[in-house]
N, C-alpha and C. Protein backbone atom coordinates (compact mmCIF):
# COMPACT_ATOMS: atom_id res chain seq x y z
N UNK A 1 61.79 101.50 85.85
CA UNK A 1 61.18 101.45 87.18
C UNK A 1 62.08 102.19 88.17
N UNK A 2 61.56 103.08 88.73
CA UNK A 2 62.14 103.80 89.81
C UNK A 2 62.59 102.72 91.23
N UNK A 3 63.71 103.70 91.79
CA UNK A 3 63.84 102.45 93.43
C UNK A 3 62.75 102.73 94.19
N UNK A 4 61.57 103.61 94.32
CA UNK A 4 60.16 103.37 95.28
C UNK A 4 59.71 102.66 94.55
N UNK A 5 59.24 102.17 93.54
CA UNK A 5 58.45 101.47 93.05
C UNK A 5 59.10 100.03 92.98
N UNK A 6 60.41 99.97 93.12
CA UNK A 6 60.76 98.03 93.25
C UNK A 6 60.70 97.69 94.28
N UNK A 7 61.07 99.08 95.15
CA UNK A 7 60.91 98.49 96.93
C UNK A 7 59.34 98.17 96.99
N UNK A 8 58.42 98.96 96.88
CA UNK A 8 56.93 98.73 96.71
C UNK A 8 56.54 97.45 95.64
N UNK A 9 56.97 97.56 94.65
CA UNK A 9 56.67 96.17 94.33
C UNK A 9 57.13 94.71 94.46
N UNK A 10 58.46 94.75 95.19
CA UNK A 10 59.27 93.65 95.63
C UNK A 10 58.08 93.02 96.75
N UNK A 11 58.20 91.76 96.36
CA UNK A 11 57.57 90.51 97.20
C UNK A 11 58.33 89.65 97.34
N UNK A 12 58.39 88.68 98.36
CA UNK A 12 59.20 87.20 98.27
C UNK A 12 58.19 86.56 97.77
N UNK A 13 58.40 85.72 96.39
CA UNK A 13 58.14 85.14 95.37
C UNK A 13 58.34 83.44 95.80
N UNK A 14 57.35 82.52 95.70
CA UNK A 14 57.92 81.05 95.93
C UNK A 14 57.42 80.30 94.37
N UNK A 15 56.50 80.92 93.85
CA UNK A 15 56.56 79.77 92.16
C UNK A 15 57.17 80.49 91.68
N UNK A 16 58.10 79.68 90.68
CA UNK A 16 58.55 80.38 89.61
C UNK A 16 58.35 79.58 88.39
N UNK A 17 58.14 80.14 87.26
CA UNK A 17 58.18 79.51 85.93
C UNK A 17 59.51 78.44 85.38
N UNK A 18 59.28 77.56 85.47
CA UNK A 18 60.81 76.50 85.46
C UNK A 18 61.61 76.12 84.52
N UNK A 19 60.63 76.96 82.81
CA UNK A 19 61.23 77.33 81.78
C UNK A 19 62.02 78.00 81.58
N UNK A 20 61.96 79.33 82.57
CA UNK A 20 62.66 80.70 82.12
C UNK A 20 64.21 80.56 82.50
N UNK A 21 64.82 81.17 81.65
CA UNK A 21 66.30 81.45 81.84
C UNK A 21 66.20 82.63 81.71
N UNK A 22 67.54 82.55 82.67
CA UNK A 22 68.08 84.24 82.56
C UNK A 22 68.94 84.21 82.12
N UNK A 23 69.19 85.36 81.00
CA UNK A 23 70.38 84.98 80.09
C UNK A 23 71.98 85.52 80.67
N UNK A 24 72.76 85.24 80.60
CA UNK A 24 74.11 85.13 81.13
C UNK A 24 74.47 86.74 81.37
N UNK A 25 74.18 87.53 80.18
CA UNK A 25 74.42 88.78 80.53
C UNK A 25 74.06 89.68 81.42
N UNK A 26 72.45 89.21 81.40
CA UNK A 26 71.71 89.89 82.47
C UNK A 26 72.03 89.80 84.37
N UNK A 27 72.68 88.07 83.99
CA UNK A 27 73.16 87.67 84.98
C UNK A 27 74.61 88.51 85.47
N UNK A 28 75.09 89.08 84.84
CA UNK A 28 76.10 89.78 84.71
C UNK A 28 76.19 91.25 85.34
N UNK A 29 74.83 91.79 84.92
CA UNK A 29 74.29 93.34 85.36
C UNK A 29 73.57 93.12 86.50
N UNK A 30 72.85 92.11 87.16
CA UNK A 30 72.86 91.43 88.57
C UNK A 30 73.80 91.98 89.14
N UNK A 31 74.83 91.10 88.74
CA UNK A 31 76.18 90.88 89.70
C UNK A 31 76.72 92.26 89.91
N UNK A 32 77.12 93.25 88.62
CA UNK A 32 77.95 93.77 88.61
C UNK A 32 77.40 95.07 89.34
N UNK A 33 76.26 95.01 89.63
CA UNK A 33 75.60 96.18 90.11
C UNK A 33 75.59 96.02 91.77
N UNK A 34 75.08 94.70 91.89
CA UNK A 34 75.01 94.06 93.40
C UNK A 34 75.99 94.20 93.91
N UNK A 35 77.70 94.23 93.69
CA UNK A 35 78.80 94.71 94.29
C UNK A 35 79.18 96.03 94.33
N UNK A 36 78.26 96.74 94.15
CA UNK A 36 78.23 97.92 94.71
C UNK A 36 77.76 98.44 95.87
N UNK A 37 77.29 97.45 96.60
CA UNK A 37 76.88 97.84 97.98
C UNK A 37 77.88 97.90 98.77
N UNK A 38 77.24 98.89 100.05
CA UNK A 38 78.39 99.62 100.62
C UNK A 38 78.65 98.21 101.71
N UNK A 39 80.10 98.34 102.11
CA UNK A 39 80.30 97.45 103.13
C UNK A 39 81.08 98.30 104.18
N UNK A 40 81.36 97.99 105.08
CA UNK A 40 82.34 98.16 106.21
C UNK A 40 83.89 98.41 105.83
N UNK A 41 84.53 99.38 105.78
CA UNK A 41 85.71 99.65 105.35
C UNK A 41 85.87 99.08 103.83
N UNK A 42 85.00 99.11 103.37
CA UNK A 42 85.26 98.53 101.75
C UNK A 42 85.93 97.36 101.64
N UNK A 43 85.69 96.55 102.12
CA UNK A 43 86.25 94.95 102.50
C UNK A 43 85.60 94.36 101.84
N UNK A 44 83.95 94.44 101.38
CA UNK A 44 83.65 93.65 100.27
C UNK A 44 83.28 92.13 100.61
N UNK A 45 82.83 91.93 101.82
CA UNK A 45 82.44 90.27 102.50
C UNK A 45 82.34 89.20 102.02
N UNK A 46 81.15 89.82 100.75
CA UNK A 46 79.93 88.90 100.25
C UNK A 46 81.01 88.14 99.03
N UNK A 47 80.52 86.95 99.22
CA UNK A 47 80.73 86.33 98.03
C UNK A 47 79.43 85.18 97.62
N UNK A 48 79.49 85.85 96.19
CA UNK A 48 77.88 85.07 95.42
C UNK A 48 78.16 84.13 94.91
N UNK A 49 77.77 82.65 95.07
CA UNK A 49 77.46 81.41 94.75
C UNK A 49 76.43 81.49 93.83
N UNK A 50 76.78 81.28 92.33
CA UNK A 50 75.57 81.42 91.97
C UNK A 50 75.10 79.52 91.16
N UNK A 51 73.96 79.62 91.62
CA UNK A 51 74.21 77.97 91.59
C UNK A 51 73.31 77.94 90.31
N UNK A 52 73.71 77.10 89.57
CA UNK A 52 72.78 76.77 87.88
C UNK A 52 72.59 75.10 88.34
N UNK A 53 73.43 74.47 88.78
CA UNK A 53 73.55 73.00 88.45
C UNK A 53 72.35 72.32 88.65
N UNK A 54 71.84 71.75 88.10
CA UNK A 54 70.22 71.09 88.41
C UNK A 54 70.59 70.18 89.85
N UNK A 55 71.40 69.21 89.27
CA UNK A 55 71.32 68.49 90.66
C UNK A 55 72.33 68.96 91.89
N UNK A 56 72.86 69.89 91.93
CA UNK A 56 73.36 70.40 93.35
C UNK A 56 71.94 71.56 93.40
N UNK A 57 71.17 71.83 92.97
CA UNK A 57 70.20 72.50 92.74
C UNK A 57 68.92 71.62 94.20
N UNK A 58 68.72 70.35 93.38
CA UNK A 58 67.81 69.47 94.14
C UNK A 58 68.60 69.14 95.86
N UNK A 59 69.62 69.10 95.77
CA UNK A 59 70.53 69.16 97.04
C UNK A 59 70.26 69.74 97.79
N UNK A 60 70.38 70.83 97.40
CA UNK A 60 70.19 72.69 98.41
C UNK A 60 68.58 72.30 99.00
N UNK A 61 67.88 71.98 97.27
CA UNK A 61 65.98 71.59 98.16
C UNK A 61 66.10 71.01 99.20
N UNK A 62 66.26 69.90 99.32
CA UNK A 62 66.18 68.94 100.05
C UNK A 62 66.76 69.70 101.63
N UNK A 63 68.21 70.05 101.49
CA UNK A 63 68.35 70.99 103.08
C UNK A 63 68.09 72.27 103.41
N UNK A 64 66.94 72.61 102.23
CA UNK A 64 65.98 73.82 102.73
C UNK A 64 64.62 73.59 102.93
N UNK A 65 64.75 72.02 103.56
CA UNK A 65 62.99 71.53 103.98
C UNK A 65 61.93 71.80 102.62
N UNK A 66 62.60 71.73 101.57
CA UNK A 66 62.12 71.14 99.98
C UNK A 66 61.18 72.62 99.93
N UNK A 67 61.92 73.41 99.99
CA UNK A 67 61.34 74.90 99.60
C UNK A 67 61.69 75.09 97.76
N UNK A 68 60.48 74.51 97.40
CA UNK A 68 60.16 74.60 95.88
C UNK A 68 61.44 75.70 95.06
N UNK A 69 61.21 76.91 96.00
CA UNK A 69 61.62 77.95 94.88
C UNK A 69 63.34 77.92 94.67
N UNK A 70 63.72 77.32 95.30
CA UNK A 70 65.22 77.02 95.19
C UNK A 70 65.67 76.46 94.14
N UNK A 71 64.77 75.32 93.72
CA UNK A 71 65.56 74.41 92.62
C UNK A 71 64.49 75.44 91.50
N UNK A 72 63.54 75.82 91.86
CA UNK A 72 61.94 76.22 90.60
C UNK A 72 62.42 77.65 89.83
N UNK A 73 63.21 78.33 90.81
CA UNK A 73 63.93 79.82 89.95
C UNK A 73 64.98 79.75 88.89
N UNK A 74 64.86 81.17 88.55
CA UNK A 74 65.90 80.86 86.99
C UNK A 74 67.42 80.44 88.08
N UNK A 75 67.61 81.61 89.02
CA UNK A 75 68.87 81.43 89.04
C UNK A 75 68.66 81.07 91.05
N UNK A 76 69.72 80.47 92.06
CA UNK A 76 69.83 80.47 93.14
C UNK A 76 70.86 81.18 93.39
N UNK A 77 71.19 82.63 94.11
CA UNK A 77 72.17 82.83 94.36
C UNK A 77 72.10 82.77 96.03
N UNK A 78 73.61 81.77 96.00
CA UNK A 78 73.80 82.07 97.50
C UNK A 78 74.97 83.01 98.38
N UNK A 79 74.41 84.35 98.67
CA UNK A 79 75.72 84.80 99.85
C UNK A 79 75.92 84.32 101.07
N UNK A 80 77.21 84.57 100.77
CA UNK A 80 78.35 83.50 101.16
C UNK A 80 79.12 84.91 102.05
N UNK A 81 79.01 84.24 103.59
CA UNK A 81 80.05 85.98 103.84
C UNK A 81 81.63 85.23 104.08
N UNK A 82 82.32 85.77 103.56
CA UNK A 82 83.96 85.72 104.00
C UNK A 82 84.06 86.53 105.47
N UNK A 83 84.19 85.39 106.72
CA UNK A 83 84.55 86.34 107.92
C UNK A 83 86.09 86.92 107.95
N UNK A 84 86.57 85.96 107.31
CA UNK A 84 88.31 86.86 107.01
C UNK A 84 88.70 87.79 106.29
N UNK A 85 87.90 87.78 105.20
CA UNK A 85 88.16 88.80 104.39
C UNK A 85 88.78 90.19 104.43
N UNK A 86 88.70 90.27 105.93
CA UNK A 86 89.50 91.83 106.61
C UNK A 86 90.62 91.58 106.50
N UNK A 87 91.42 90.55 106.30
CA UNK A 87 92.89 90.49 106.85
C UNK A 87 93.74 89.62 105.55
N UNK A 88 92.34 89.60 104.34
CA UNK A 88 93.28 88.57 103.33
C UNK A 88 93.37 89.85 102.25
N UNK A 89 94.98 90.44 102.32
CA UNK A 89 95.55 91.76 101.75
C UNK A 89 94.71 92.92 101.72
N UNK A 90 94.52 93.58 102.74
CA UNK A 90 93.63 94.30 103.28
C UNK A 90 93.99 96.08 102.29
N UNK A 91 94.89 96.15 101.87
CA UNK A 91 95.83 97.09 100.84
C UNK A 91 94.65 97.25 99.45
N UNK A 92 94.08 96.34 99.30
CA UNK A 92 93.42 96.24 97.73
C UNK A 92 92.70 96.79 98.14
N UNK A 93 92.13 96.74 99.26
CA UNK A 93 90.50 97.58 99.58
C UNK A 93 90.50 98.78 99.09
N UNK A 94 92.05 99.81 98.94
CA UNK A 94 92.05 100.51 99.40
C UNK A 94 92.87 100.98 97.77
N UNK A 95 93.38 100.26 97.33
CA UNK A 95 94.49 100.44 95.97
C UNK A 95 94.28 101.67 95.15
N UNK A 96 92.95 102.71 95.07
CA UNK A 96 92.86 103.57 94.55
C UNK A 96 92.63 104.70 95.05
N UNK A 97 92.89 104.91 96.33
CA UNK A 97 93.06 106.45 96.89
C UNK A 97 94.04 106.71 96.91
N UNK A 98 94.04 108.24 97.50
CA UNK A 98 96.11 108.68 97.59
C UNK A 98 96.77 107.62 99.18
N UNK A 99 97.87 107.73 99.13
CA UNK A 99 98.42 107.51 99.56
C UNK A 99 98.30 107.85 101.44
N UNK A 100 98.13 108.86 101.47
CA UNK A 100 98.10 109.23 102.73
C UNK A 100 95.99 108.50 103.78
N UNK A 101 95.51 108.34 102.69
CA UNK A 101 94.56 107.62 102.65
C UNK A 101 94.52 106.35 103.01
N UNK A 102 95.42 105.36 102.39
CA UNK A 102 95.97 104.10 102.37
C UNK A 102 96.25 103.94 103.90
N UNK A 103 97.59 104.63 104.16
CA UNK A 103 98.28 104.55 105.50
C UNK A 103 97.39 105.01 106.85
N UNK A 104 96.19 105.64 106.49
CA UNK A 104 95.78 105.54 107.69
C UNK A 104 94.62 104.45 107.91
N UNK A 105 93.81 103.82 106.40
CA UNK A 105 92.60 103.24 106.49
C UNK A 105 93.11 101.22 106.97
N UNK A 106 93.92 101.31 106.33
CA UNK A 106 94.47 99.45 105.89
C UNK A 106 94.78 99.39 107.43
N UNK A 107 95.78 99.79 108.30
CA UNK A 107 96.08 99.61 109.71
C UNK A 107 94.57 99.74 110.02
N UNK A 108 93.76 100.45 110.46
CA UNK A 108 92.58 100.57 110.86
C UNK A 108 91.60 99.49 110.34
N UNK A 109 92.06 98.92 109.71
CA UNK A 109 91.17 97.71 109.49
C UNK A 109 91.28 96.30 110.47
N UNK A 110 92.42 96.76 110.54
CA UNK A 110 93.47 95.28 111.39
C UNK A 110 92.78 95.48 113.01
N UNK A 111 93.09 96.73 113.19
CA UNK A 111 92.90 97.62 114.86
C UNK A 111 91.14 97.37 114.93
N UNK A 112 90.55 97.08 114.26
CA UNK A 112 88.86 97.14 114.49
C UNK A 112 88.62 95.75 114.05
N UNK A 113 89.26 94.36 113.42
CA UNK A 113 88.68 93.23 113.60
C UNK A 113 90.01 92.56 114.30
N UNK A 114 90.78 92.75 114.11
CA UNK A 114 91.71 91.68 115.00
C UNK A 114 91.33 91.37 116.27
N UNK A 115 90.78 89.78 116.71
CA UNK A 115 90.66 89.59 117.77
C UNK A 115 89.06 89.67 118.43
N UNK A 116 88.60 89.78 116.79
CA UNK A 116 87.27 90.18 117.62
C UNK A 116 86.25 89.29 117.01
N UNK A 117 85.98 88.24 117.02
CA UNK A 117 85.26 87.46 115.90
C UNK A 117 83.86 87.58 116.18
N UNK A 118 82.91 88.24 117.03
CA UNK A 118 81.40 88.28 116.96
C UNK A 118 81.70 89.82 115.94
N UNK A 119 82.61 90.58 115.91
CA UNK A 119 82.64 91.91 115.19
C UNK A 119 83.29 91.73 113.57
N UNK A 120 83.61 90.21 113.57
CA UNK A 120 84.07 90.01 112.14
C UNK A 120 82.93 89.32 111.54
N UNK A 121 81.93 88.87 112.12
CA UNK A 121 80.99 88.20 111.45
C UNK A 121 79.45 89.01 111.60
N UNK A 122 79.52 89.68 112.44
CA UNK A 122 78.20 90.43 112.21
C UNK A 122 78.34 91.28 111.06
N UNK A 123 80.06 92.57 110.85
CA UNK A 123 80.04 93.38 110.00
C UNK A 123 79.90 92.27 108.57
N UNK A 124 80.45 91.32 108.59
CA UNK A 124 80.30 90.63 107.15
C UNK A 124 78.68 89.78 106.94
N UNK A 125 78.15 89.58 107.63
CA UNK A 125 76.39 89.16 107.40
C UNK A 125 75.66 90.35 106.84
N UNK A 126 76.07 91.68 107.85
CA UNK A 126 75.58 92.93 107.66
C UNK A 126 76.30 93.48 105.97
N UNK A 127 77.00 92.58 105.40
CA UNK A 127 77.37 93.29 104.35
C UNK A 127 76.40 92.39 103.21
N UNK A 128 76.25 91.56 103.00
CA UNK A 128 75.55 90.20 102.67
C UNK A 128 74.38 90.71 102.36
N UNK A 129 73.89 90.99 103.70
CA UNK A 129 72.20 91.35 103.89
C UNK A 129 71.93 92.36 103.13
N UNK A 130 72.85 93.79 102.74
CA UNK A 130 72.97 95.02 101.71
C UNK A 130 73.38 94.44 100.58
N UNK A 131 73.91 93.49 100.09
CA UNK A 131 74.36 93.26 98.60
C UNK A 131 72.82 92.56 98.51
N UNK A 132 72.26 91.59 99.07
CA UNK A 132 71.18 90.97 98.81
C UNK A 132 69.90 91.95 98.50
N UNK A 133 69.67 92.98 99.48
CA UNK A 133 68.67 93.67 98.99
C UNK A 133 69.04 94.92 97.62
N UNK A 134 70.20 94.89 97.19
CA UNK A 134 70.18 95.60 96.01
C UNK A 134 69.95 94.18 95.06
N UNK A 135 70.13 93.10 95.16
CA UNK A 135 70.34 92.50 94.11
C UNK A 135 68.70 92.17 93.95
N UNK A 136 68.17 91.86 95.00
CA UNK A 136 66.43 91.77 94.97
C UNK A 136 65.98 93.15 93.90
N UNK A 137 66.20 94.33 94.63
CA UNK A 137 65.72 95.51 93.66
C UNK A 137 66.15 95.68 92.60
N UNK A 138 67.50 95.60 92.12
CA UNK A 138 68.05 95.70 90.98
C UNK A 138 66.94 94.55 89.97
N UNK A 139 66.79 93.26 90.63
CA UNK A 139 66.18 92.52 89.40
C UNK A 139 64.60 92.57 89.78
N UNK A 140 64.17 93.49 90.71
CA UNK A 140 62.69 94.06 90.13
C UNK A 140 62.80 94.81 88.78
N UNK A 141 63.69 95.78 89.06
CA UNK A 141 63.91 96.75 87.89
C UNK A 141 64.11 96.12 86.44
N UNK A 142 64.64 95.00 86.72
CA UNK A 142 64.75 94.28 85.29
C UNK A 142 63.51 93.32 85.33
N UNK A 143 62.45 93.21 85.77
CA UNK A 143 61.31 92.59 85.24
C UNK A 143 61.19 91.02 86.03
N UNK A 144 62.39 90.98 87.04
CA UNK A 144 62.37 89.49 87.39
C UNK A 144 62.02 89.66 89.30
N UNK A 145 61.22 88.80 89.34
CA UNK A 145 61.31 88.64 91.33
C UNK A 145 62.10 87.53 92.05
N UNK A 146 61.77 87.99 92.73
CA UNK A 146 62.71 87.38 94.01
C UNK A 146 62.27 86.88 95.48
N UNK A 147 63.13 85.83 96.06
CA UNK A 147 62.58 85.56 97.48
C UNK A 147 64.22 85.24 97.77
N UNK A 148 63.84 85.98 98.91
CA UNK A 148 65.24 85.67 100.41
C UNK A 148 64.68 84.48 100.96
N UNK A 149 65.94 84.21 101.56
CA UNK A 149 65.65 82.84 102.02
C UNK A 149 66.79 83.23 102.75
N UNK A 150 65.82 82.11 104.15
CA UNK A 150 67.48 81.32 105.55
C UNK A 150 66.96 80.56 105.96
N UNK A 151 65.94 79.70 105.22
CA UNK A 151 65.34 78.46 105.71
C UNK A 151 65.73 77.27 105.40
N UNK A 152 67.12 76.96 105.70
CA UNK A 152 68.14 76.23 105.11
C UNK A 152 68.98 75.52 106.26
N UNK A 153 69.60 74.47 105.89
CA UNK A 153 70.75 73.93 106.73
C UNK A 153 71.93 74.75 106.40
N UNK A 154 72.32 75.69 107.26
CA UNK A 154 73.43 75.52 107.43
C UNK A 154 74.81 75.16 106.98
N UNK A 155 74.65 74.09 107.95
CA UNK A 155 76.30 73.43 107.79
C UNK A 155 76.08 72.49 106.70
N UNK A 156 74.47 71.73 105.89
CA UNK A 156 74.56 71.49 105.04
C UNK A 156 74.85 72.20 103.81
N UNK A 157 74.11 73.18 103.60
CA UNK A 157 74.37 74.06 102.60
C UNK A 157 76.13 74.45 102.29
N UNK A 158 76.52 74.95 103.62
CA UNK A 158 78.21 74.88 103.37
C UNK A 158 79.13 74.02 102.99
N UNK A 159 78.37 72.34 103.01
CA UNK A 159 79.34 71.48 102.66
C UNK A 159 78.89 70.64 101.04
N UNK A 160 77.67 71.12 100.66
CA UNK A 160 77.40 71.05 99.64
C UNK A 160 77.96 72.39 99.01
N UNK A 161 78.24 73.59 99.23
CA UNK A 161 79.24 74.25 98.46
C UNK A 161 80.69 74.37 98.44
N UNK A 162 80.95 73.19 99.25
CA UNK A 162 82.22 73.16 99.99
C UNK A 162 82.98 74.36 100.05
N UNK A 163 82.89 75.27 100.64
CA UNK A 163 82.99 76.18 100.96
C UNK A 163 84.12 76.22 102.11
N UNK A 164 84.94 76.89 102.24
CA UNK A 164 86.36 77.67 103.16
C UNK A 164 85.96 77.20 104.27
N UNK A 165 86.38 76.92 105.27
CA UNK A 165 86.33 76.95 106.54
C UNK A 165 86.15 78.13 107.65
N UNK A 166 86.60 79.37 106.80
CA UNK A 166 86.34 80.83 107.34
C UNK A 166 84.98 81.63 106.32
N UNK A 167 84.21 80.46 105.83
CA UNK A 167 83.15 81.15 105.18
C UNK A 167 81.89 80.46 105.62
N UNK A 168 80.77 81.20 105.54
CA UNK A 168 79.41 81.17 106.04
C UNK A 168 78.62 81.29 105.44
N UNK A 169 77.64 80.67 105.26
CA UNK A 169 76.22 81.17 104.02
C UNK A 169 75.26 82.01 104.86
N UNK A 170 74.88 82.94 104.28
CA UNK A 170 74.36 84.02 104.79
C UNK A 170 73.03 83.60 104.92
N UNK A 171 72.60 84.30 103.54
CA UNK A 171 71.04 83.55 102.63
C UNK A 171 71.23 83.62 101.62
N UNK A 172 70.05 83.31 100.79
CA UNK A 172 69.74 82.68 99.96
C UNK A 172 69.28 84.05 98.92
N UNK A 173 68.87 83.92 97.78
CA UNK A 173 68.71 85.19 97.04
C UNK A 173 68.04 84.20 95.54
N UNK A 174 66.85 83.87 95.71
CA UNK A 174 66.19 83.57 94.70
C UNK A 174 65.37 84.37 93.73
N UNK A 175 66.11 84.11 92.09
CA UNK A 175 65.64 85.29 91.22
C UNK A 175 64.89 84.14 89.95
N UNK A 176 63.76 85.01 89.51
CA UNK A 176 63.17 84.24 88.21
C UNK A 176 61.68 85.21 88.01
N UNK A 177 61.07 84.49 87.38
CA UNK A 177 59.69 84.96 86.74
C UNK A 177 58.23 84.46 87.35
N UNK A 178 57.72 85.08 87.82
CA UNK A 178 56.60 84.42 89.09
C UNK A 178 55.74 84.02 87.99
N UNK A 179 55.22 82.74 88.50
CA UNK A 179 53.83 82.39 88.17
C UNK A 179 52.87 82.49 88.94
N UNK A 180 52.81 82.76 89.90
CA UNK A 180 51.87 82.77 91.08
C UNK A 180 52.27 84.26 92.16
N UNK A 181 51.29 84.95 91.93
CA UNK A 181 51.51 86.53 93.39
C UNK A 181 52.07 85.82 94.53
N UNK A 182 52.61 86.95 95.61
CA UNK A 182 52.97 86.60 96.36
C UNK A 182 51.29 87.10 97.31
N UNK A 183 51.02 86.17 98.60
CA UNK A 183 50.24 86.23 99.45
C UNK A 183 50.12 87.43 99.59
N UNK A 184 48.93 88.47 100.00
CA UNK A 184 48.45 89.75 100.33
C UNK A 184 49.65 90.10 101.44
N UNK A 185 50.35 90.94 101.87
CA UNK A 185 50.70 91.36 103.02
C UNK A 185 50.61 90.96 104.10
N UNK A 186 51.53 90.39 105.25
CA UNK A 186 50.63 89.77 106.41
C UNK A 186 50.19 90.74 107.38
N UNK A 187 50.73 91.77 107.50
CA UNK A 187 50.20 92.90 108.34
C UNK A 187 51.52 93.74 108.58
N UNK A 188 51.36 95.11 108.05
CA UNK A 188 52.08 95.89 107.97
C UNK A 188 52.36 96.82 109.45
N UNK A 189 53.62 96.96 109.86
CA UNK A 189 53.62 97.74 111.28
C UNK A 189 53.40 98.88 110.81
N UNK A 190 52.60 100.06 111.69
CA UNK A 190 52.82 101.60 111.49
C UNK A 190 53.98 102.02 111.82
N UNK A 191 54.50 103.39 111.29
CA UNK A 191 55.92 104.37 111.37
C UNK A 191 55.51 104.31 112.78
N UNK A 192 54.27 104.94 113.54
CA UNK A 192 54.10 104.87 114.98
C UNK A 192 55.02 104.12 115.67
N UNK A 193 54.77 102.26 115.39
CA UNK A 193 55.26 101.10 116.01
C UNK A 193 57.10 101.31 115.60
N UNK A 194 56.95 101.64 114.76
CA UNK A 194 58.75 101.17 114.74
C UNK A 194 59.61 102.20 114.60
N UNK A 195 59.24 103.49 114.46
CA UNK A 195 60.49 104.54 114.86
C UNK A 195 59.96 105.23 115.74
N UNK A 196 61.39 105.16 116.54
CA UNK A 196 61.59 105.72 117.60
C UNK A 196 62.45 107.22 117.43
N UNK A 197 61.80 108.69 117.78
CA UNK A 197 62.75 109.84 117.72
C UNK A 197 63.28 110.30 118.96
N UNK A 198 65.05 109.85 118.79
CA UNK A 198 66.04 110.38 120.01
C UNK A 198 66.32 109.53 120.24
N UNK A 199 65.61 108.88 121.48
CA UNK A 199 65.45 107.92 122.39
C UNK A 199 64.10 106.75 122.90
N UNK A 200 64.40 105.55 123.27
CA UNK A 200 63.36 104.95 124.04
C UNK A 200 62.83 105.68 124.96
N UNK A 201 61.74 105.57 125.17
CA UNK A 201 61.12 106.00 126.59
C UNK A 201 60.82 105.29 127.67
């Protein structure tokens, strides 16, 4: 399957078949592909929760206002953004260019979030939100759908993953095997309505 055709066939999915597993490997080519999205100075934000456990499974339902497809999919993955992540050894980001590369990018990381915390957490949601939509397309391509989700608690969800104190759940990233289409389209905007060339008017 080509990437027009997963973007075109990608739906947010809410039944899923409650038999199906996804087998560990596949779960693997998920992952390993999904961290390839680009981030902000190559800092790398996202971190994937990937939840199997049945009953921290029914947990998550319950503080996502019992949205079926959470516990009903093969797998729940949740991103998770690290807002610190800029400043925890900021050198690795960077460990395989030359040298003169290094010395100017790693300081420049410090100089663009230090001090700035609406600019440390938007660039890391905004990194989240790009690993999530490759990981949606990537597992069209492998035969499985998906639904995003942020219809969730919060600060529940974070303390049922007990999760860092400098970490945030983004959304949600539900993957498995539909039993049921997703609803017709609710109404598509025209290119007219939403790009704008240059400027507003």
């Amino acid at each position: 399957m080509n990437v027009i055709e997963a973007i075109q066939k990608r739906r947010a999915i809410k039944h899923y078949d409650i038999n199906h597993t996804i087998p560990e490997e596949e779960i693997q080519i998920l992952l390993s592909n999904a961290i390839l999205s680009p981030t902000a100075f190559n800092i790398q934000h996202w971190r994937f929760v990937v939840v199997t456990d049945k009953s921290l499974r029914q947990k998550i339902r319950v503080a996502s206002w019992d949205q079926a497809q959470v516990e009903e999919s093969s797998i729940l993955i949740v991103l998770v953004a690290d807002l610190m992540a800029w400043k925890k050894e900021p050198a690795r980001y960077w460990k395989d260019v030359p040298k003169p590369i290094q010395d100017y990018l790693v300081p420049a990381i410090n100089q663009y979030y230090n001090g700035k915390p609406q600019v440390q957490r938007d660039e890391a949601m905004r990194s989240c939100g790009m690993a999530a939509m490759s990981l949606m397309l990537i597992a069209k391509s492998m035969g499985y759908d998906t639904c995003p989700m942020d219809g969730f608690d919060f600060n529940k969800v974070a303390k049922l993953l007990n999760l860092p104190n400098d970490h945030t759940p983004a959304m949600f990233v539900c993957i498995g095997k539909a039993i049921k289409e997703a609803m017709p389209r609710g109404g598509q905007l025209t290119l007219n309505e939403v790009v704008i060339r240059n400027q507003f008017k």
